[in-house]
Protein backbone atom coordinates (compact mmCIF):
# COMPACT_ATOMS: atom_id res chain seq x y z
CA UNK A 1 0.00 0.00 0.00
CA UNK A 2 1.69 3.80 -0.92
CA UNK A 3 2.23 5.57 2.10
CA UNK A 4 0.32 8.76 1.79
CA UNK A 5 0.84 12.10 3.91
CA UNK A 6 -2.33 13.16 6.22
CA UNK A 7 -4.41 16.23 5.50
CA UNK A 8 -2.34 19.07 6.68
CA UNK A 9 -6.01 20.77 7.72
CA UNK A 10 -7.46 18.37 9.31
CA UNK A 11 -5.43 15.40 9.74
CA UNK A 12 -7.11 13.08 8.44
CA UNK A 13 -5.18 10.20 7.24
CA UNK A 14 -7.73 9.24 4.41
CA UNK A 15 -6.06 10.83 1.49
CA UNK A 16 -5.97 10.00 -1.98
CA UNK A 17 -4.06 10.75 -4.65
CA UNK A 18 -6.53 12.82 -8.11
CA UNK A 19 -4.28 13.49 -10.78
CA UNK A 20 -1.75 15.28 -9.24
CA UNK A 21 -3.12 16.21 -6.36
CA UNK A 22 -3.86 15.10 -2.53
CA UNK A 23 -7.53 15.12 -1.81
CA UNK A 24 -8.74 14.94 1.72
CA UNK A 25 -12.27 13.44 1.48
CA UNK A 26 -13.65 14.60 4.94
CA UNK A 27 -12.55 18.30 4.56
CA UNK A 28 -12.03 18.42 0.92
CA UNK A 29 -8.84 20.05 1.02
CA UNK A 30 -6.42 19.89 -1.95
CA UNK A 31 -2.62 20.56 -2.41
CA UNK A 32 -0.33 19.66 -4.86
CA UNK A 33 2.56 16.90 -4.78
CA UNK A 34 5.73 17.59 -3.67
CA UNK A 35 7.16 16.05 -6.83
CA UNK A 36 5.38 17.96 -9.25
CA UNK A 37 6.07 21.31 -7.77
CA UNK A 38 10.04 20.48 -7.90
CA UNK A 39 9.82 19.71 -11.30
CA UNK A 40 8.29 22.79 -12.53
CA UNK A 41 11.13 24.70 -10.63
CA UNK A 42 13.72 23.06 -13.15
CA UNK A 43 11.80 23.68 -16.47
CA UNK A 44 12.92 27.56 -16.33
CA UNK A 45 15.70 27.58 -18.67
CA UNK A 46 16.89 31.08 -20.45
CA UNK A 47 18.63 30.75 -23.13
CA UNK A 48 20.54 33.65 -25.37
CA UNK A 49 20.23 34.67 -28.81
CA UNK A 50 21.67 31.32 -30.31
CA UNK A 51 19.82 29.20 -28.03
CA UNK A 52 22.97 28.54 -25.59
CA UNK A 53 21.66 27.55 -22.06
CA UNK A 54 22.76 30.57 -19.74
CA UNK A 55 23.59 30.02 -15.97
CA UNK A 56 24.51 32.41 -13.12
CA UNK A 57 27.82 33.74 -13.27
CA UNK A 58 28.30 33.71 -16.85
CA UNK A 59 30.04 35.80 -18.81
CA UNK A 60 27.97 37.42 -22.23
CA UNK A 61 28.38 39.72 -24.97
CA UNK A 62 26.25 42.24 -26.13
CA UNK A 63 25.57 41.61 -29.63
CA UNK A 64 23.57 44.57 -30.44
CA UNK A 65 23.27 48.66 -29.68
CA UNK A 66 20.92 48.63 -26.61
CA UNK A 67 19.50 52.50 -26.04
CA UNK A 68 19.19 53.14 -22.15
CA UNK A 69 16.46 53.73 -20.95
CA UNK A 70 16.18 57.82 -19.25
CA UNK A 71 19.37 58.37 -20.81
CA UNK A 72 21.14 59.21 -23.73
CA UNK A 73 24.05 57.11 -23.46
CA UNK A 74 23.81 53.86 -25.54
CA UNK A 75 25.63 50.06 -24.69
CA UNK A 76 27.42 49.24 -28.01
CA UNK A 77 27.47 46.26 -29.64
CA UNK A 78 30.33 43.91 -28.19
CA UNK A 79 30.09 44.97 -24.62
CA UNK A 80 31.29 41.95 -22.08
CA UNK A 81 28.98 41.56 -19.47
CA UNK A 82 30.59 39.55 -17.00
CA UNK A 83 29.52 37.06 -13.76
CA UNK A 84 25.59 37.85 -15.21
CA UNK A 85 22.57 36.69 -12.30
CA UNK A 86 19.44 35.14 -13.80
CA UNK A 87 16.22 36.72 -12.28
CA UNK A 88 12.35 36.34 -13.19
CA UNK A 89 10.76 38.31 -15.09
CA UNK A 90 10.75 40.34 -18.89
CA UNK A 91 14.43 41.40 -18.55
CA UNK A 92 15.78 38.24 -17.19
CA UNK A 93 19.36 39.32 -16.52
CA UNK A 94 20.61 40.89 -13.86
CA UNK A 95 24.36 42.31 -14.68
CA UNK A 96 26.72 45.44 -13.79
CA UNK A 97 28.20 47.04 -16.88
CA UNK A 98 31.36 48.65 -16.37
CA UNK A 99 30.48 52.68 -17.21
CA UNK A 100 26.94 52.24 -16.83
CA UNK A 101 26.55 50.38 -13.41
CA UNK A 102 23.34 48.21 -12.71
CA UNK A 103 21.45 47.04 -15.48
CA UNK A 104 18.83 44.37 -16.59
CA UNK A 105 18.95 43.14 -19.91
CA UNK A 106 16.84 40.67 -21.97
CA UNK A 107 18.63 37.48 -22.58
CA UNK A 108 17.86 37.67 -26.85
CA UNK A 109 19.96 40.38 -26.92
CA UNK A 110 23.29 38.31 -25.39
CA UNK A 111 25.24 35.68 -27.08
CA UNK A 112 27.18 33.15 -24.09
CA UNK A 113 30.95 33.92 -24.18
């Protein structure tokens, strides 16, 4: 018989499993597997411009003119961008560019070093 976890609401140690989820049948609680949750940690993968998986602490290269935004100053094409920190969200890395301090860039402008 699979071991099952009780209800952490009420308990109960009637569980069930319902495709992909624990279902208490005397409270009718519901929470996801711990399995399934894990493995939708590891399916965010950013990649750059040539499809190169990028990792924290990489090194990139800016492989086109990127305007600032609220300035007039402009990152040329061929900038390093060293020891880069992947982060959620539209602009997805998270970098310090020497001359123009902290920045966020999208990862489809960067090609992997």
């Amino acid at each position: 018989m699979v071991d099952l976890p009780n209800c952490p609401k009420c308990n109960s140690e009637y569980t069930y499993e319902d495709r992909g989820f624990y279902v208490c049948p005397e409270c009718a609680h519901e929470w996801k597997l711990e399995s399934e949750a894990e493995s939708n940690e590891d399916e965010k993968v950013i990649k750059d411009a040539n499809g190169n998986v990028l990792n924290d602490g990489d090194s990139v290269t800016v492989i086109k003119d990127l305007k600032v935004k609220g300035s007039s100053s402009v990152i040329k094409i061929g900038t390093k961008v060293k020891n880069i920190r992947l982060v959620d969200g539209d602009h997805n890395i998270d970098c310090k560019i020497e001359g123009f301090g902290a920045m966020q860039l999208k990862s489809e402008f960067v090609k992997k070093v």
